[in-house]
Structures are given as structure tokens and as C-alpha cells.
C-alpha atoms as a PDB file:
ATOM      1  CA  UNK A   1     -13.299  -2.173  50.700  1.00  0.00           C
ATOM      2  CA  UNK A   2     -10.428  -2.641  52.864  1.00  0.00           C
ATOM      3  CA  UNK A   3     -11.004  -1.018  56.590  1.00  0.00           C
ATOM      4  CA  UNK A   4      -7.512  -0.512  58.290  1.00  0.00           C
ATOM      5  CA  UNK A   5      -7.010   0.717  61.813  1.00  0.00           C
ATOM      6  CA  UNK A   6      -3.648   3.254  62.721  1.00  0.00           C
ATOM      7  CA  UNK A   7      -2.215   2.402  66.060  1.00  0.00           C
ATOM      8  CA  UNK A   8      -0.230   5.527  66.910  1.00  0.00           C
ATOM      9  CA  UNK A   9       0.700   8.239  68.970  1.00  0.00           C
ATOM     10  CA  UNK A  10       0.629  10.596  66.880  1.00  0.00           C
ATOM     11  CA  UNK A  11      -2.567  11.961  64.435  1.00  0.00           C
ATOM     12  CA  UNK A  12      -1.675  10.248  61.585  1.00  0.00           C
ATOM     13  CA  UNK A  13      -2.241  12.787  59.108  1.00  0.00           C
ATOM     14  CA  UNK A  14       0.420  15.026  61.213  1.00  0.00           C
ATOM     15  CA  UNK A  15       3.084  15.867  58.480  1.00  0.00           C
ATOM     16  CA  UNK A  16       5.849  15.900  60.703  1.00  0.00           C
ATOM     17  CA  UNK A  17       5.199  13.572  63.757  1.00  0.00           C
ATOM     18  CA  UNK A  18       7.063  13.648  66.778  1.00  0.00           C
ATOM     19  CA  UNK A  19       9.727  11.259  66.865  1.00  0.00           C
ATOM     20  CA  UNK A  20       9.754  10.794  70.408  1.00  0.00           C
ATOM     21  CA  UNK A  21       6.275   9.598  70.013  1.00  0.00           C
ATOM     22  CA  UNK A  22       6.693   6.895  67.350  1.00  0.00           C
ATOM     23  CA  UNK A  23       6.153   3.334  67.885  1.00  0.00           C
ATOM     24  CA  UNK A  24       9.734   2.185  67.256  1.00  0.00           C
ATOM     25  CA  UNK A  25      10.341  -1.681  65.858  1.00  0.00           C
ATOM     26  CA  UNK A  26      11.897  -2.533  69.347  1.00  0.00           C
ATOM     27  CA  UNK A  27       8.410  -1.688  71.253  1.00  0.00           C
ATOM     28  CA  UNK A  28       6.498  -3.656  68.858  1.00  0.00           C
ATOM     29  CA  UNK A  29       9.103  -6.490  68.868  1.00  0.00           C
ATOM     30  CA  UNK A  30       8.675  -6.506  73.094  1.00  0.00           C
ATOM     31  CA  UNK A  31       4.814  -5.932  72.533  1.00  0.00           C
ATOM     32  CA  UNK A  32       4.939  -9.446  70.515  1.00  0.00           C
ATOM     33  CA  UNK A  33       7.297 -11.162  72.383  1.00  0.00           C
ATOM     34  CA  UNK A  34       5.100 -10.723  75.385  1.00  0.00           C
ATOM     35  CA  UNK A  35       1.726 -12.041  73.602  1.00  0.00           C
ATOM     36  CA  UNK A  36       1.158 -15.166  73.605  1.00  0.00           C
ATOM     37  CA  UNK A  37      -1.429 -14.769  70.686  1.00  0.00           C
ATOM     38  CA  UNK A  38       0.762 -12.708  68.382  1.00  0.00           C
ATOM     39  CA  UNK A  39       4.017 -14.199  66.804  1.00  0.00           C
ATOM     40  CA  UNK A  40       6.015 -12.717  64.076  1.00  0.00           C
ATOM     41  CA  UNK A  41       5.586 -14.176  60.465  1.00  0.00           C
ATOM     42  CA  UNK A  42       8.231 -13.867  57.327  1.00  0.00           C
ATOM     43  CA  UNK A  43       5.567 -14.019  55.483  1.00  0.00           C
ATOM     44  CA  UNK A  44       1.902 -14.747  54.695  1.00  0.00           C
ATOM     45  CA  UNK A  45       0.120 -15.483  51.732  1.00  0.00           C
ATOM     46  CA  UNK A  46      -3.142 -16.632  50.506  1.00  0.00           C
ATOM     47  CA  UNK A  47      -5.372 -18.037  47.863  1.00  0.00           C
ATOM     48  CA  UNK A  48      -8.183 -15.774  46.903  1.00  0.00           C
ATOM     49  CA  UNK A  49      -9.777 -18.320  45.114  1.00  0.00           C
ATOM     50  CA  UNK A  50     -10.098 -16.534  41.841  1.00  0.00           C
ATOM     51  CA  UNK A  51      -6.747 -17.864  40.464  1.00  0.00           C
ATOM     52  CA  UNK A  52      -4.992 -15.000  42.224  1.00  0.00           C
ATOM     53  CA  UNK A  53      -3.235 -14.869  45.109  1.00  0.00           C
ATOM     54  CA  UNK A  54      -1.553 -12.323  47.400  1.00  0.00           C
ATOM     55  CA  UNK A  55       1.668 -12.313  49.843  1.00  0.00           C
ATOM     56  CA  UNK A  56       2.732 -10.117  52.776  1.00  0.00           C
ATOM     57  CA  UNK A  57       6.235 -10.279  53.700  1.00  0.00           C
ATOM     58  CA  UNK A  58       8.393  -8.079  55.449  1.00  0.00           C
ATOM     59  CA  UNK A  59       9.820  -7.218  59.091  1.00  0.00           C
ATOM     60  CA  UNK A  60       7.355  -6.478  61.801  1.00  0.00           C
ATOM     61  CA  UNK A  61       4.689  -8.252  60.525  1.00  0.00           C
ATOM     62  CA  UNK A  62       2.874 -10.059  63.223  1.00  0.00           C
ATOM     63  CA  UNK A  63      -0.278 -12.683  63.278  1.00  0.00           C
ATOM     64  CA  UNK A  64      -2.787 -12.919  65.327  1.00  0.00           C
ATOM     65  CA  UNK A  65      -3.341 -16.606  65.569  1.00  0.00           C
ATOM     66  CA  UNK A  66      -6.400 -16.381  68.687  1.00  0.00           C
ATOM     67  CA  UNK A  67      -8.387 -14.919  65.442  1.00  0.00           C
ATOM     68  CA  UNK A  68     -11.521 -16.424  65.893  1.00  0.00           C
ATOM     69  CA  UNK A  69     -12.341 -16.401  62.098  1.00  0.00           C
ATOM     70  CA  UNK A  70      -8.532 -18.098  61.832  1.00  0.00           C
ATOM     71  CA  UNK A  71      -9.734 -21.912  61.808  1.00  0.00           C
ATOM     72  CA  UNK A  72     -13.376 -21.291  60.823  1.00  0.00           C
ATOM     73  CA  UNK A  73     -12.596 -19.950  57.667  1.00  0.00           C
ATOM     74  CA  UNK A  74      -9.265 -19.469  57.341  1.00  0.00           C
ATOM     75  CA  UNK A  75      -8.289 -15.884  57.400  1.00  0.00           C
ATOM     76  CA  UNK A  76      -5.503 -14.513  58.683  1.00  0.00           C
ATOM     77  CA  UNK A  77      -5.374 -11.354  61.124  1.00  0.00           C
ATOM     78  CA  UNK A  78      -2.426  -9.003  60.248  1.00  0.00           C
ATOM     79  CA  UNK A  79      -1.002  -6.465  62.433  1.00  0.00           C
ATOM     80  CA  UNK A  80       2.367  -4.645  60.909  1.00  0.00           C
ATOM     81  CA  UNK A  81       4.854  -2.107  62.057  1.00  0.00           C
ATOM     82  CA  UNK A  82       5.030   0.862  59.745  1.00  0.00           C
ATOM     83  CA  UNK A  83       6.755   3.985  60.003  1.00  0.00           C
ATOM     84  CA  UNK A  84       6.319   4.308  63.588  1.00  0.00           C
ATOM     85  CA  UNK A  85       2.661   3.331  63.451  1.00  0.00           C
ATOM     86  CA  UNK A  86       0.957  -0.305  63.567  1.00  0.00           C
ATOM     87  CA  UNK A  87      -1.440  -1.278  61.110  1.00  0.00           C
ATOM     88  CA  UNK A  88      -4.300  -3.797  61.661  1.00  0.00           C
ATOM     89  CA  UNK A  89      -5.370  -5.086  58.066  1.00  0.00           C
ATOM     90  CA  UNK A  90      -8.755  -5.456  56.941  1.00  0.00           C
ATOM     91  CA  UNK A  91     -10.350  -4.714  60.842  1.00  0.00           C
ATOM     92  CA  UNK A  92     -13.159  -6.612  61.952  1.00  0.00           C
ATOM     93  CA  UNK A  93     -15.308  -6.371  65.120  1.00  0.00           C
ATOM     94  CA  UNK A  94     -12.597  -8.831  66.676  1.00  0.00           C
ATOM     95  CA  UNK A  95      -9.447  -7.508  64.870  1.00  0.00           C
ATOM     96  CA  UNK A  96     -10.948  -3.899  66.257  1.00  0.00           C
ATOM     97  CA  UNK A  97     -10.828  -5.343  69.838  1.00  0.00           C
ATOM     98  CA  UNK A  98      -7.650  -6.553  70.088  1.00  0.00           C
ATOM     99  CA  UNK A  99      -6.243  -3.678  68.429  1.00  0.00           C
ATOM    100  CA  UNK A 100      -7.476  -1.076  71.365  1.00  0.00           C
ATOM    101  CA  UNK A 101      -6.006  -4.031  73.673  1.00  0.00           C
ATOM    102  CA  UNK A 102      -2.610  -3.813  71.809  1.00  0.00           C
ATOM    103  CA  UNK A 103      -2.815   0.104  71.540  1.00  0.00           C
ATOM    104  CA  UNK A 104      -3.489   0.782  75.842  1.00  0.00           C
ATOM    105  CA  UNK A 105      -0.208  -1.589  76.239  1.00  0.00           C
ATOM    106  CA  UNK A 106       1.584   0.639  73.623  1.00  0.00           C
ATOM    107  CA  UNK A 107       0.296   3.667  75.642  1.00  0.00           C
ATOM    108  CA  UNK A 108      -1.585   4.540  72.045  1.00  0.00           C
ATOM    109  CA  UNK A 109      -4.670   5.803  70.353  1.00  0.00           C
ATOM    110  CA  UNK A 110      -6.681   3.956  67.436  1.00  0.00           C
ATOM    111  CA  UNK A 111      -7.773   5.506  64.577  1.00  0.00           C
ATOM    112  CA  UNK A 112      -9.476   4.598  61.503  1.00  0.00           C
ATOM    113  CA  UNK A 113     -10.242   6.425  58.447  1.00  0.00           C
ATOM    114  CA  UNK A 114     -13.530   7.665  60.091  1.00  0.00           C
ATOM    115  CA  UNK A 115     -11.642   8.819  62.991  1.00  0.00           C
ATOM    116  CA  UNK A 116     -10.412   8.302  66.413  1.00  0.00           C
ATOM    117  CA  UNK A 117     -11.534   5.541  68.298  1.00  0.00           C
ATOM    118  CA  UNK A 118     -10.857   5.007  72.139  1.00  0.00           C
ATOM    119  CA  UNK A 119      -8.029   5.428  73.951  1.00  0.00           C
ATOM    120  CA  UNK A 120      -6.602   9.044  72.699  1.00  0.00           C
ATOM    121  CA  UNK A 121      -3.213   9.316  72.674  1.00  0.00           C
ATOM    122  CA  UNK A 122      -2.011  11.695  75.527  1.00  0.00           C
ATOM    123  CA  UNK A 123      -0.944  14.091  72.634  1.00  0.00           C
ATOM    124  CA  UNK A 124      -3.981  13.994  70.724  1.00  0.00           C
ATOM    125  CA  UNK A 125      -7.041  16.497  71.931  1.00  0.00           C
ATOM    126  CA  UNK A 126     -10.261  16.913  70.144  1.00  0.00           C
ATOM    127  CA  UNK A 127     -12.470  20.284  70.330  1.00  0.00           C
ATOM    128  CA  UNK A 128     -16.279  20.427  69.299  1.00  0.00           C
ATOM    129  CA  UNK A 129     -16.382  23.347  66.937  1.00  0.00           C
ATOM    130  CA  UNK A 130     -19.184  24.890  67.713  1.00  0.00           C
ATOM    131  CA  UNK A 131     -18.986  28.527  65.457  1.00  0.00           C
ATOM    132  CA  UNK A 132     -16.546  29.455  62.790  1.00  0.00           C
ATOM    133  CA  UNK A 133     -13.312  31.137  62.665  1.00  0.00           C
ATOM    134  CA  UNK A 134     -13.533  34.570  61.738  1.00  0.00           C
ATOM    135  CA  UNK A 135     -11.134  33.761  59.168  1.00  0.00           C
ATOM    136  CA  UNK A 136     -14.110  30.904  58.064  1.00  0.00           C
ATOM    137  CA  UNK A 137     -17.005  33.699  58.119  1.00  0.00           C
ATOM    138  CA  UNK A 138     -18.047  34.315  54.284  1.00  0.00           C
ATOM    139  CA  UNK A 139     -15.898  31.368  52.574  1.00  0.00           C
ATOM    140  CA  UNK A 140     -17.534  28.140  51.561  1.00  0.00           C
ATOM    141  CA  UNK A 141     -16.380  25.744  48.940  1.00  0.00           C
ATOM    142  CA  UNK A 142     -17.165  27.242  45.268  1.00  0.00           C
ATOM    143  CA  UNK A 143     -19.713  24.606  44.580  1.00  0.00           C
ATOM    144  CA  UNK A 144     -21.920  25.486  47.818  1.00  0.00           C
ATOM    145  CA  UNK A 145     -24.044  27.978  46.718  1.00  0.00           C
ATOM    146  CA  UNK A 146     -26.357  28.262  50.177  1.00  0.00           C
END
């Protein structure tokens, strides 16, 4: 199961995001630049050890090399720029931390496929629903039958 973290500005599943609000290359490039744990990589690659094997390659892919499961055992921590977003591959309880460290310097929010995790963007506001629309009262999905 892969578990990949969003950092954005934006709610990611926003159809049209704000442009002013994306993460452009250049603040990611300056982000690295200024790390002394991250650098830029062409490419990475590794051996699964099945007789397959996998490569990453493209611009604004960065690597995490103070990865404290990087010398132990070899594994690689991936951060990459994507349509205005940056995406931490395969998040770990380390990979997790850094990314909240790297989203507060982009003035960002985290969020993973279970939802938001700390800092919000500034854009981004969450409300407890706490009784239905009216437009909700008397529809429920046709295969809820209480």
C-alpha cells in the first residue's frame, strides 16, 4: 500500500486551484537549495529484489539523504514537485515529520488520503457538521435502507 502525503496550498481535490496559491518549481528549487538535507536527483532507482526494479526520474525530484532508514536499509526518501503540489512518496513516521517541516517553510498544509494533517493552509477551513442540509434531509445512498 503506498501512503503519499500532498504538500499544498490548496485542497487537493479542488478542481480548479488557485494559481496564485500553487507551489511553483522556483519555490521548491529555493526550498532545496536552502536544505542542507535535501538535494535534487536526475534520477533514482532501485532493486526490489524480486528481479524487478523501478526508476524515478524527472525535474523536481528531491532526496532526502538525513533519512534515517537511508543507510540502515537502504531506502530512499522521495519528495517531488507536481503540478503545483509536493509529493512525499511512500510516508513514514520520519518522512511525515519532515514533510510538515518542509510544508510551514512553504507556508503549506499536509494532507494525506485520510485527510488534513497540521499546519492548514491559510485558505483551507474545516467545519464540524453537526446536522444536515435541508437539501440532505430524506436522501441517503440507495443501498442504506435505515
Amino acid at each position: 500500500m503506498q501512503n503519499d502525503l500532498i504538500i499544498t496550498r490548496n485542497h487537493p481535490q479542488t478542481t480548479e486551484p488557485d494559481e496564485s496559491d500553487l507551489i511553483t518549481l522556483e519555490n521548491w528549487t529555493a526550498l532545496v537549495e536552502s536544505d542542507p538535507e535535501l538535494s535534487f536527483e536526475a534520477s533514482v532507482g532501485a532493486n526490489l529484489g524480486t528481479g524487478f526494479s523501478f526508476k524515478v526520474s524527472g525535474t523536481g525530484l528531491a532526496v532526502w539523504a538525513a533519512y534515517p532508514l537511508a543507510k540502515t536499509q537502504g531506502i530512499s526518501a522521495l519528495f517531488v514537485h507536481r503540478k503545483g503540489t509536493v509529493v512525499a512518496k511512500n510516508a513514514d513516521m520520519y518522512i511525515r515529520e519532515k514533510a510538515l517541516k518542509i510544508a510551514a517553510k512553504l507556508n503549506a498544509g499536509l494532507y494525506a488520503e485520510y485527510g488534513w494533517l497540521l499546519p492548514l493552509p491559510a485558505k483551507v477551513t474545516l467545519k464540524a457538521k453537526t446536522e444536515p442540509d435541508e437539501k440532505e434531509i430524506g436522501k441517503r445512498p440507495w443501498w442504506r435502507f435505515w
